[in-house]
C-alpha atoms as a PDB file:
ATOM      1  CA  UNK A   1      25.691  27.310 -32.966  1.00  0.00           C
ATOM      2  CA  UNK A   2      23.947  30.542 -32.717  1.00  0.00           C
ATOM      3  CA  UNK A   3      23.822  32.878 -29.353  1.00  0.00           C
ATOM      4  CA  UNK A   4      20.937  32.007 -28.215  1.00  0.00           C
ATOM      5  CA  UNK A   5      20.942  28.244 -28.378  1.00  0.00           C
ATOM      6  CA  UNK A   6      24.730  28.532 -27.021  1.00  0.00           C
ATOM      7  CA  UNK A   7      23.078  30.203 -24.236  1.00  0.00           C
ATOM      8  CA  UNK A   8      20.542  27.983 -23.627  1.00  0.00           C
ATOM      9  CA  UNK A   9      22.310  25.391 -23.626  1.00  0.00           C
ATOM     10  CA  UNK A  10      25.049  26.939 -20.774  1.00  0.00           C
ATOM     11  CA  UNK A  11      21.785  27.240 -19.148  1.00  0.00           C
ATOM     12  CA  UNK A  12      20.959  23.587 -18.963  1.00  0.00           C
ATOM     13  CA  UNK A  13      24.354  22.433 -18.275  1.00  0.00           C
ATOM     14  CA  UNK A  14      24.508  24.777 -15.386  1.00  0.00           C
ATOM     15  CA  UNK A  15      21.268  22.590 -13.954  1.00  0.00           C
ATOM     16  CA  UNK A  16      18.514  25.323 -15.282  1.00  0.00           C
ATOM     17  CA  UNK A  17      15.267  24.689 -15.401  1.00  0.00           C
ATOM     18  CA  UNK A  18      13.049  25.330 -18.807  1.00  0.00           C
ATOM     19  CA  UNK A  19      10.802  27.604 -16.446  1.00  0.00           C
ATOM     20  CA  UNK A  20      13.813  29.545 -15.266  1.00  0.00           C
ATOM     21  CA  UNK A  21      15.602  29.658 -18.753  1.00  0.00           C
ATOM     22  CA  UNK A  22      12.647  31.322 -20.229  1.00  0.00           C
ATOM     23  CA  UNK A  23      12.925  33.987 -17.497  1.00  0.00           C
ATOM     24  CA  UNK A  24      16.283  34.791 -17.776  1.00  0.00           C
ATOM     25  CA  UNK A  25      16.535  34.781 -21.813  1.00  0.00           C
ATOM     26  CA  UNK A  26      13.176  35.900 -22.417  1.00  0.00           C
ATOM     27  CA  UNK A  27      11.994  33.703 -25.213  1.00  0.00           C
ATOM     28  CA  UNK A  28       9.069  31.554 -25.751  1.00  0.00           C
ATOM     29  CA  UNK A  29       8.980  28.640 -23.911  1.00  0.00           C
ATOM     30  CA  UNK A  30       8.964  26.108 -27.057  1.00  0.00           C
ATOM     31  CA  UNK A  31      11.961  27.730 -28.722  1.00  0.00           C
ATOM     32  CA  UNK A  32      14.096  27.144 -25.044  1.00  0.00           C
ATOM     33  CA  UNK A  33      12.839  23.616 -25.067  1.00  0.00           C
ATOM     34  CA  UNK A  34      13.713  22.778 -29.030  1.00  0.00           C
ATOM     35  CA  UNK A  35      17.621  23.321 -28.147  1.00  0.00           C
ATOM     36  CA  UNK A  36      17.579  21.844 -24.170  1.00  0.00           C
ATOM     37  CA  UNK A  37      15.354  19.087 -24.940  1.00  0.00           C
ATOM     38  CA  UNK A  38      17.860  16.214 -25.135  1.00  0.00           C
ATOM     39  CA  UNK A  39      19.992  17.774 -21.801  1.00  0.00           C
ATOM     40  CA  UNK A  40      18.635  16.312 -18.693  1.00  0.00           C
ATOM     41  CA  UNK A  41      18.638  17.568 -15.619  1.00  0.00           C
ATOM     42  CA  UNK A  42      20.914  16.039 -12.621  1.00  0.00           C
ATOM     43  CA  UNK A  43      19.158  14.079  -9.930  1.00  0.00           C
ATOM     44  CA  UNK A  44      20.085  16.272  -7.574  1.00  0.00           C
ATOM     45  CA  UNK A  45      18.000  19.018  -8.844  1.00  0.00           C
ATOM     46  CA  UNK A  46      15.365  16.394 -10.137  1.00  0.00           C
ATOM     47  CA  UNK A  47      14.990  15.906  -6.241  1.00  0.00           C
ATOM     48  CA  UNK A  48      15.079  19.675  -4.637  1.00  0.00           C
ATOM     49  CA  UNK A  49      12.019  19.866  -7.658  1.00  0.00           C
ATOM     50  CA  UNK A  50      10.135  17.101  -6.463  1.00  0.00           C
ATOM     51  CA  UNK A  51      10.961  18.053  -2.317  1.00  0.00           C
ATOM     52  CA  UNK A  52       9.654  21.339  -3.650  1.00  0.00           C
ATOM     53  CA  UNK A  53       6.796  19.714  -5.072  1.00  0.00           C
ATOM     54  CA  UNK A  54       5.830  18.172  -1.836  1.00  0.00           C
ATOM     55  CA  UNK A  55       6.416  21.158   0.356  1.00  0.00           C
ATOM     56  CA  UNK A  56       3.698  23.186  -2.333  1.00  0.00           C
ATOM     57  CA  UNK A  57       1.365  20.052  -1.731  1.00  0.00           C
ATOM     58  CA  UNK A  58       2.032  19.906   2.222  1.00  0.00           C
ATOM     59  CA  UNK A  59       1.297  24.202   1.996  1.00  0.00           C
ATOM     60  CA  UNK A  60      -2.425  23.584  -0.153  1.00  0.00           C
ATOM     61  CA  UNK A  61      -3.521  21.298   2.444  1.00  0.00           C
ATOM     62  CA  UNK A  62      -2.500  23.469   5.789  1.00  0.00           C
ATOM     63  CA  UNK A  63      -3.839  25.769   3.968  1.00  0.00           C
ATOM     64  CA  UNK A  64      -7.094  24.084   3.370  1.00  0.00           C
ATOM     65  CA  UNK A  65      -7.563  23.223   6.982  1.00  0.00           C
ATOM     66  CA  UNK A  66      -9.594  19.919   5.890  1.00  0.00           C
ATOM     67  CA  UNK A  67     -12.127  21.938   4.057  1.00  0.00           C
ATOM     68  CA  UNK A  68     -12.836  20.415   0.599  1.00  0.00           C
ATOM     69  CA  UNK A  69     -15.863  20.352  -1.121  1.00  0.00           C
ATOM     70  CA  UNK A  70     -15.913  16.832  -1.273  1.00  0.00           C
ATOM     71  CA  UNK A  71     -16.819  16.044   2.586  1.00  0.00           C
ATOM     72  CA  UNK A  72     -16.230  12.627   4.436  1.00  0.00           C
ATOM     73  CA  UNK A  73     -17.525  11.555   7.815  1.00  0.00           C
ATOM     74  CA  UNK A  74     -14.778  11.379  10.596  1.00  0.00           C
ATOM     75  CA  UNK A  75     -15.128   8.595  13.161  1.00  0.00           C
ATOM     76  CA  UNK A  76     -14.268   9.555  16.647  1.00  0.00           C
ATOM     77  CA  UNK A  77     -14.651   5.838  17.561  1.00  0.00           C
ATOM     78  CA  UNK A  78     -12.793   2.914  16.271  1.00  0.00           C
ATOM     79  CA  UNK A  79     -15.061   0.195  14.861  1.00  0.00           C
ATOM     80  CA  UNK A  80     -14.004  -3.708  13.354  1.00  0.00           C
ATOM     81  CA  UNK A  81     -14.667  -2.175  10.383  1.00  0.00           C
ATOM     82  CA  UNK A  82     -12.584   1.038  10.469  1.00  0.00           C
ATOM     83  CA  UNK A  83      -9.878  -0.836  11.812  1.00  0.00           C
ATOM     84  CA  UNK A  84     -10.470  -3.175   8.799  1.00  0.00           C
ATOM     85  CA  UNK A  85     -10.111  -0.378   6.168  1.00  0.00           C
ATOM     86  CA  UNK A  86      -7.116   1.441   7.769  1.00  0.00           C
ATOM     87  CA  UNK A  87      -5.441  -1.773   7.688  1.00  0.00           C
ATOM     88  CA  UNK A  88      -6.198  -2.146   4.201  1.00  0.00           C
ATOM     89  CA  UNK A  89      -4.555   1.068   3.320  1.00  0.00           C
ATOM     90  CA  UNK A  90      -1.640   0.908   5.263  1.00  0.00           C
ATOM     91  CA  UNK A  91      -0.796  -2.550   3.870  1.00  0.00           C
ATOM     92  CA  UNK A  92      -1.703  -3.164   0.492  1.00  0.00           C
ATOM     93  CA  UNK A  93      -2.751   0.358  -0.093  1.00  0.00           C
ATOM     94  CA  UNK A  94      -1.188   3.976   0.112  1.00  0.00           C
ATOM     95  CA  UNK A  95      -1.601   6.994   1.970  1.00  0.00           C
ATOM     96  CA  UNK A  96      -0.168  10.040   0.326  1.00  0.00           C
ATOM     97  CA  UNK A  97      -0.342  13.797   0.608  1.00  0.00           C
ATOM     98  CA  UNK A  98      -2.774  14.004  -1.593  1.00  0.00           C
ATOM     99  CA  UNK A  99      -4.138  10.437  -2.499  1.00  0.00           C
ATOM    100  CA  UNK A 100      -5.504   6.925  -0.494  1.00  0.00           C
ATOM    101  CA  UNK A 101      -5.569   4.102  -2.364  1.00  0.00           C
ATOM    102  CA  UNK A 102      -5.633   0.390  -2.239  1.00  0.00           C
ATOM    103  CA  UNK A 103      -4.224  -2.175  -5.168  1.00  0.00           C
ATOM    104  CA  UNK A 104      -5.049  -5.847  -5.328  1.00  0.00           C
ATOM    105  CA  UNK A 105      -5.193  -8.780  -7.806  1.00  0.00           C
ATOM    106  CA  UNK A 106      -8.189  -9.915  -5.622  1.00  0.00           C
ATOM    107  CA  UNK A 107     -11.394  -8.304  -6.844  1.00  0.00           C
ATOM    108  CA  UNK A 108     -13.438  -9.423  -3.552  1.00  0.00           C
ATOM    109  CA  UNK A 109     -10.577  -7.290  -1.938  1.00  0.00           C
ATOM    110  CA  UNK A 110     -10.643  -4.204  -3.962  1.00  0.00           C
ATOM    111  CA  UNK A 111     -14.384  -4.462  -3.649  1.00  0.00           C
ATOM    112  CA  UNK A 112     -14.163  -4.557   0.196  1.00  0.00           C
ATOM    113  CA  UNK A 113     -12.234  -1.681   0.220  1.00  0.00           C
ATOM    114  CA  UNK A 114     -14.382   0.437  -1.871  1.00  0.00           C
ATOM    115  CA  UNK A 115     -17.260  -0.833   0.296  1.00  0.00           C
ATOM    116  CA  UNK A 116     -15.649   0.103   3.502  1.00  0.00           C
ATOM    117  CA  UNK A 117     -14.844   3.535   2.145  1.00  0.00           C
ATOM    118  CA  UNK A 118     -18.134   4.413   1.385  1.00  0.00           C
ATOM    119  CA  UNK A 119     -19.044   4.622   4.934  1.00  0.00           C
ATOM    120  CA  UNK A 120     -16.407   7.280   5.332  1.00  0.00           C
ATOM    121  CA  UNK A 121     -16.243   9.053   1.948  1.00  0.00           C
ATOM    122  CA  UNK A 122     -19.617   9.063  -0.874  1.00  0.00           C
ATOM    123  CA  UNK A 123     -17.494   9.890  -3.920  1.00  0.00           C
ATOM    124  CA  UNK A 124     -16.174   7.655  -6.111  1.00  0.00           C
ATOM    125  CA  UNK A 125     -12.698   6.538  -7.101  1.00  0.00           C
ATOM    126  CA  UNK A 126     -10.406   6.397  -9.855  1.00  0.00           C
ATOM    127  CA  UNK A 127     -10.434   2.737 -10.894  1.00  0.00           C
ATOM    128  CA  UNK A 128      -7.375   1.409 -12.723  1.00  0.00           C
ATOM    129  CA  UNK A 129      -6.357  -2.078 -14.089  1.00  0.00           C
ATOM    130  CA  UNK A 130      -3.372  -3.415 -15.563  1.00  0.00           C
ATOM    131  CA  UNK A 131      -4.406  -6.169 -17.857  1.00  0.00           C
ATOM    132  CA  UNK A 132      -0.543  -7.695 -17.688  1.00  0.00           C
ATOM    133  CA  UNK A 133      -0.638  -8.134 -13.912  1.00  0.00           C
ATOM    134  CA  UNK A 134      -4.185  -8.499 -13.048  1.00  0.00           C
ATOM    135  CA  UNK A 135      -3.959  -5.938 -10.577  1.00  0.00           C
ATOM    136  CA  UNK A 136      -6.472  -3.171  -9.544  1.00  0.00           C
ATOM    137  CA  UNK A 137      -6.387   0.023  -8.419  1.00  0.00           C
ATOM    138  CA  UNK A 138      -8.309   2.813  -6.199  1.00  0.00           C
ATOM    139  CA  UNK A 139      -7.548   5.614  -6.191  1.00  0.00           C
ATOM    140  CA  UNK A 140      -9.246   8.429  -3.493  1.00  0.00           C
ATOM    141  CA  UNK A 141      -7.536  12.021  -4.729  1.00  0.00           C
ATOM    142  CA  UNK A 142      -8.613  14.085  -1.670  1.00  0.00           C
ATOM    143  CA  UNK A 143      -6.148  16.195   0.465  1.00  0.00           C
ATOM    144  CA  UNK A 144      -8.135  16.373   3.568  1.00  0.00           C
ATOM    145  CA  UNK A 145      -9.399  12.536   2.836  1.00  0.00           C
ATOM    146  CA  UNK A 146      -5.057  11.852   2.810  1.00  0.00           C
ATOM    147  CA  UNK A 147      -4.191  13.980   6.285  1.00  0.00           C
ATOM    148  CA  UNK A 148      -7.029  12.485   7.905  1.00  0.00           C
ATOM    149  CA  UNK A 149      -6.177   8.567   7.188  1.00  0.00           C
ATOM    150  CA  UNK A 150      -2.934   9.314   7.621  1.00  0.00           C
ATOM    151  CA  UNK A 151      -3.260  10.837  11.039  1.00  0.00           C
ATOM    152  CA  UNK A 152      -5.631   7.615  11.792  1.00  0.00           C
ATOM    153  CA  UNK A 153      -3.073   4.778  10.864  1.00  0.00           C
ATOM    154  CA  UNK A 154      -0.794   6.617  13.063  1.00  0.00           C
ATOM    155  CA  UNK A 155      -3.194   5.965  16.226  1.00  0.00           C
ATOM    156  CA  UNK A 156      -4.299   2.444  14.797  1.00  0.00           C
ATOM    157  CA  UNK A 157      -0.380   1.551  14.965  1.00  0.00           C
ATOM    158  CA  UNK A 158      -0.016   2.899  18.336  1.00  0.00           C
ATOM    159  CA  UNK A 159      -3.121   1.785  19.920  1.00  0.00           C
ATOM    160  CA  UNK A 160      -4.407  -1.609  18.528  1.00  0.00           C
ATOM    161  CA  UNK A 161      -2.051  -3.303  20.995  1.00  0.00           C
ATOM    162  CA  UNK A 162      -5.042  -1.761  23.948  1.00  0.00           C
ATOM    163  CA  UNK A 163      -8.219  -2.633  21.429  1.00  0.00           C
ATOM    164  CA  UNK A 164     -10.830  -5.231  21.981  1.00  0.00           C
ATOM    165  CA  UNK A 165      -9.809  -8.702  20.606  1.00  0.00           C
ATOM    166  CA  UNK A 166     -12.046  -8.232  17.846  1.00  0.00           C
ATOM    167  CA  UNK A 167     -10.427  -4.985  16.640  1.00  0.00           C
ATOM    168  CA  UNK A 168      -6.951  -7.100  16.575  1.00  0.00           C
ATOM    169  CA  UNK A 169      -8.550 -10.005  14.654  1.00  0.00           C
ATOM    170  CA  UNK A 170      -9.816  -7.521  11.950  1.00  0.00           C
ATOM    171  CA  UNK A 171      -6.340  -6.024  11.959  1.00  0.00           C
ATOM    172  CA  UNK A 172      -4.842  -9.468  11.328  1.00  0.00           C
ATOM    173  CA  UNK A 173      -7.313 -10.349   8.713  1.00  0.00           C
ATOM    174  CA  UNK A 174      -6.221  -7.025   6.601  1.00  0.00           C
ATOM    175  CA  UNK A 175      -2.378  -7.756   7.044  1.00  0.00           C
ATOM    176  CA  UNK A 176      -2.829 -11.594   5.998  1.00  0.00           C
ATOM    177  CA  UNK A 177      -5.254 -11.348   3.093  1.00  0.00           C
ATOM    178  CA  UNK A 178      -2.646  -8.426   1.852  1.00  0.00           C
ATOM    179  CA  UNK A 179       0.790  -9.229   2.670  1.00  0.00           C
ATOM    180  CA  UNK A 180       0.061 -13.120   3.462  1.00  0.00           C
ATOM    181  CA  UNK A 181       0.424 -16.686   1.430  1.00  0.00           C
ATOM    182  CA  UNK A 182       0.285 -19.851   2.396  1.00  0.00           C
ATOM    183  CA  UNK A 183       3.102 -22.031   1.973  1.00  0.00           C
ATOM    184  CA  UNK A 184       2.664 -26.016   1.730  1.00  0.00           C
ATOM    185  CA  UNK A 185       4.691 -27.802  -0.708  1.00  0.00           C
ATOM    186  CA  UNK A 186       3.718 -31.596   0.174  1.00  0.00           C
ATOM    187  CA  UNK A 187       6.985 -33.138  -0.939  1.00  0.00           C
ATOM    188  CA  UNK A 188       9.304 -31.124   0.938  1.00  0.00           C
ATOM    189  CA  UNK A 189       7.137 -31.654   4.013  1.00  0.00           C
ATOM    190  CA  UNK A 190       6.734 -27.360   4.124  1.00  0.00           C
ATOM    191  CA  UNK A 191       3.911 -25.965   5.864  1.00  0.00           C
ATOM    192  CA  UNK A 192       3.822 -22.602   6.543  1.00  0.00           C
ATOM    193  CA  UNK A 193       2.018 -19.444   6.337  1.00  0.00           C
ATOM    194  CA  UNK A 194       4.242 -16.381   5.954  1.00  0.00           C
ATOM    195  CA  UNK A 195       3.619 -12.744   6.322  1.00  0.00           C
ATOM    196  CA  UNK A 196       5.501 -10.005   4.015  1.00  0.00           C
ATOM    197  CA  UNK A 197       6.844  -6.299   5.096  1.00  0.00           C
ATOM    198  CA  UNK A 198       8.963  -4.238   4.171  1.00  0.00           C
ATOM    199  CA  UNK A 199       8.377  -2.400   8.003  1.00  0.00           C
ATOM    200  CA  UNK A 200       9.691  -4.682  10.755  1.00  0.00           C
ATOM    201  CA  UNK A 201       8.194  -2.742  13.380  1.00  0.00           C
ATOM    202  CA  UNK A 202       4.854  -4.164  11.931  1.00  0.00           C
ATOM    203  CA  UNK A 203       6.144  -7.369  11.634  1.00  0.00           C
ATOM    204  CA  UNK A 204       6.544  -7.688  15.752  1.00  0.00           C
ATOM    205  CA  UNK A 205       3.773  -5.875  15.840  1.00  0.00           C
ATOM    206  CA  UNK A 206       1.806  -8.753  13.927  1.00  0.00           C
ATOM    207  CA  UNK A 207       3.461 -11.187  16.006  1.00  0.00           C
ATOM    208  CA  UNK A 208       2.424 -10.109  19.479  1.00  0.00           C
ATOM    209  CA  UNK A 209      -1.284  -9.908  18.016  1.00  0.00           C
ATOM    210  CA  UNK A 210      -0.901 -13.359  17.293  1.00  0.00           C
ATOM    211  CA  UNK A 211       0.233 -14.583  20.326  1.00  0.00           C
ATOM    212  CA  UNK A 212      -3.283 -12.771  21.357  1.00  0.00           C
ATOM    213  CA  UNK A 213      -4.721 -15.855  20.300  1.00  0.00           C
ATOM    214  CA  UNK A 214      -2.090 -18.263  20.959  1.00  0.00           C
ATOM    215  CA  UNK A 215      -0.436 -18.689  17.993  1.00  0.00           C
ATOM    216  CA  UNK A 216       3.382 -18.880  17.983  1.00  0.00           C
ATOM    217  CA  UNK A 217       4.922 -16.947  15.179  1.00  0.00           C
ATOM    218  CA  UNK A 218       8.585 -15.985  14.123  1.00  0.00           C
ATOM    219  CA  UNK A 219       9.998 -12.828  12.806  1.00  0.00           C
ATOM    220  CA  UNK A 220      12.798 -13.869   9.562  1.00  0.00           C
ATOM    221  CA  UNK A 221      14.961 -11.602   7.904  1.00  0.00           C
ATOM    222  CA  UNK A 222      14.841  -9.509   6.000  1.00  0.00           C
ATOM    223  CA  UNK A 223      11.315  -9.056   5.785  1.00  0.00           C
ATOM    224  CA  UNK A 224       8.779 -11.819   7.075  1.00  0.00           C
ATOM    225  CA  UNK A 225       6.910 -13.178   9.940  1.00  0.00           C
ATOM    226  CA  UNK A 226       6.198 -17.171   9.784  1.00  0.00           C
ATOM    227  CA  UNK A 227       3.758 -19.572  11.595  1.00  0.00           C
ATOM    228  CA  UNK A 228       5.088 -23.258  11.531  1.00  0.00           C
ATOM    229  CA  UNK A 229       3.650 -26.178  13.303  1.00  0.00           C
ATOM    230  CA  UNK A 230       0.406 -28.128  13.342  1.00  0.00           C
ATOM    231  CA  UNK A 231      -1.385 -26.364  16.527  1.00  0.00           C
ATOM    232  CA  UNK A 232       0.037 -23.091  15.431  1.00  0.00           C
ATOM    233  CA  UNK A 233      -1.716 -23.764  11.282  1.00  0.00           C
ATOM    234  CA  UNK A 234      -5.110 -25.133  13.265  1.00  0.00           C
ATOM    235  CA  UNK A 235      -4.762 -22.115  15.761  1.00  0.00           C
ATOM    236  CA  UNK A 236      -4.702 -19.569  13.066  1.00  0.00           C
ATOM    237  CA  UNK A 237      -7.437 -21.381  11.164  1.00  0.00           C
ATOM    238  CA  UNK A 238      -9.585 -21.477  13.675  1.00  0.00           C
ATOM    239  CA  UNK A 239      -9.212 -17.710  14.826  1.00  0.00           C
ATOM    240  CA  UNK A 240      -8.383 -15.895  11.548  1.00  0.00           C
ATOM    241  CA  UNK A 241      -7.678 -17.460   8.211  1.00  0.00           C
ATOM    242  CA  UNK A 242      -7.594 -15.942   4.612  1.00  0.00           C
ATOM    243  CA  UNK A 243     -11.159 -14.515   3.601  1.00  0.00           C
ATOM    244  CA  UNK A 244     -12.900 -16.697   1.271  1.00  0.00           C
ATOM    245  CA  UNK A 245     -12.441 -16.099  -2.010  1.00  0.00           C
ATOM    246  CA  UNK A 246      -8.728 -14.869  -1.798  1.00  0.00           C
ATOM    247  CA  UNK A 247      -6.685 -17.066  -4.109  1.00  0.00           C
ATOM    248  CA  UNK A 248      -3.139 -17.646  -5.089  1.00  0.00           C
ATOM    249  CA  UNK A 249      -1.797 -16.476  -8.600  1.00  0.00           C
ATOM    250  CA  UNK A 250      -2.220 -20.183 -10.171  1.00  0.00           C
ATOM    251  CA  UNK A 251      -0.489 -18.089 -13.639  1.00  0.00           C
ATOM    252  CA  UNK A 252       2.942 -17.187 -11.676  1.00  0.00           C
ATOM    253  CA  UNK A 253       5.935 -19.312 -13.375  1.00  0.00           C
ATOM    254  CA  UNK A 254       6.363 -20.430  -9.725  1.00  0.00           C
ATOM    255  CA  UNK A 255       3.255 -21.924  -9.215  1.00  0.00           C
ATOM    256  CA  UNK A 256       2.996 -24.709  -6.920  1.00  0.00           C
ATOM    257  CA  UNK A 257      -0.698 -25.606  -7.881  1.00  0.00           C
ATOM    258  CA  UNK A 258      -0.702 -24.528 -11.552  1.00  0.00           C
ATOM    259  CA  UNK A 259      -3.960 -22.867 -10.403  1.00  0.00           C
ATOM    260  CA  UNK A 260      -5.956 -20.586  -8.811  1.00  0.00           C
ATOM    261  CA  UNK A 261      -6.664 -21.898  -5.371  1.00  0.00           C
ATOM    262  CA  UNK A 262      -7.850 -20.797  -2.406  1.00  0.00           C
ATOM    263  CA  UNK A 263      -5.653 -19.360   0.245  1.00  0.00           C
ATOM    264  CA  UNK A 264      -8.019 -20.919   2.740  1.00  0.00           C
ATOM    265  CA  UNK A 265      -8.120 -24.050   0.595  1.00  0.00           C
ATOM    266  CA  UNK A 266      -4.675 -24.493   0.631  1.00  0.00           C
ATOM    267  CA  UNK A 267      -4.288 -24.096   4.651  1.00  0.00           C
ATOM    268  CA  UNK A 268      -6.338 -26.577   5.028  1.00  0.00           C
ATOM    269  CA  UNK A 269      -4.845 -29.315   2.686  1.00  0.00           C
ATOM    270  CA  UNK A 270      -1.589 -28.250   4.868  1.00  0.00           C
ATOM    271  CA  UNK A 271      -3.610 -29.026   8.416  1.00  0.00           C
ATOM    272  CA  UNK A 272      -4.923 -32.208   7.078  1.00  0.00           C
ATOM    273  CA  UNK A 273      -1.697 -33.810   5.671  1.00  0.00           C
ATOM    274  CA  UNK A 274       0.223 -33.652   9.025  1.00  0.00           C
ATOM    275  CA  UNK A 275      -0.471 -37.741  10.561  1.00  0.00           C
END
């Protein structure tokens, strides 16, 4: 082993980075990497690179102060469908430092989304779809776009409990059609529609809304709230439901139906099978 790929190597072992070996031995770039290539760096300092990553991203958009040449509309007032969009993103979507976006197997979904946003933002995503899973993606890569949602699903959190009963139903709507399914399994007598999240402050959150309109729900560990019970499935719907056109994956090996159903469709066969 010659000197300098000893020393590159020591280097890497010693958790260098190809950036910093390149200082210090002052070589080309490509000849460091040739002899560290195959030595990875430790997951500690994989993680102080990508904390540093995000402190660099966090420092562009202070730095910025929300001016990007790619303007968007701020809404001082909440609307039903604000509240629907920052719903959206908060459940089956993402807001990031420097990115919102929204992913759904549901194209009348995605395509509510991206209608919704246009009323805040006139530029077009980037669309992705994985042909395995079916899902789609939208992707809004806008720093000022990110601070500005993100700041705004902070208030919807705190304040929908204080908004107009059509503000909550829109809120519901959003976390069912995302996070929701509707579980009726004739032969074990189930009937239930169940609510996913990871965040079980939402989950109570989602269950006092609920009770809003009368429906009796239960939180379930680890990560679910669950509505049981024949006034409770006519209660919820009556007052929200799953939009039309929001099906079940009829291709999952775990397929009740074998097919691509209706959410709504399926609540409904539940309500009408109780005697």
């Amino acid at each position: 082993m010659n000197d300098f790929k000893r020393r590159c190597v020591e280097l890497r072992k010693k958790d260098y980075t190809l950036p910093e070996i390149v200082k210090i031995t002052g070589r080309p770039k490509t000849s460091v990497y040739f002899h560290i290539q195959n030595i990875s760096l430790s997951p500690t300092k994989r993680n102080a690179i990508r904390e540093a990553s995000i402190k660099r991203a966090l420092e562009v958009s202070k730095s910025r102060k929300g001016k990007s040449k790619r303007k968007f509309r701020e809404f001082n007032s909440w609307s039903n469908e604000m509240v629907l969009l920052v719903a959206h993103l908060l459940f089956d979507g993402e807001i990031r430092y420097t990115v919102c976006g929204y992913s759904n197997r549901s194209i009348l979904l995605v395509k509510r989304v991206e209608k919704l946003m246009r009323k805040v933002y006139n530029f077009d995503p980037s669309r992705r779809n994985n042909p395995q899973t079916g899902v789609s993606n939208l992707s809004y890569h806008n720093v000022a776009l990110a601070a500005y949602f993100k700041k705004k699903s902070k208030e919807l959190l705190a304040e929908i409990r204080n908004f107009p009963i059509g503000f909550k139903l829109e809120f519901l709507r959003a976390f069912f059609d995302d996070e929701g399914c509707m579980d009726f399994r004739p032969k074990d007598s189930t009937r239930r529609v169940r609510g996913y999240q990871k965040n079980t402050t939402i989950l109570h959150l989602v269950q006092e809304l609920l009770a809003n309109f009368g429906i009796e729900s239960h939180v379930k560990k680890p990560n679910e709230v669950v509505i049981i019970g024949k006034e409770n499935l006519k209660k919820f719907h009556k007052e929200i439901n799953f939009s039309k056109g929001v099906r079940v994956n009829g291709n999952r090996s775990n397929s009740v139906w074998k097919k691509s159903l209706e959410k709504r469709e399926i609540l409904k066969m539940a309500i009408d099978s109780y005697r």
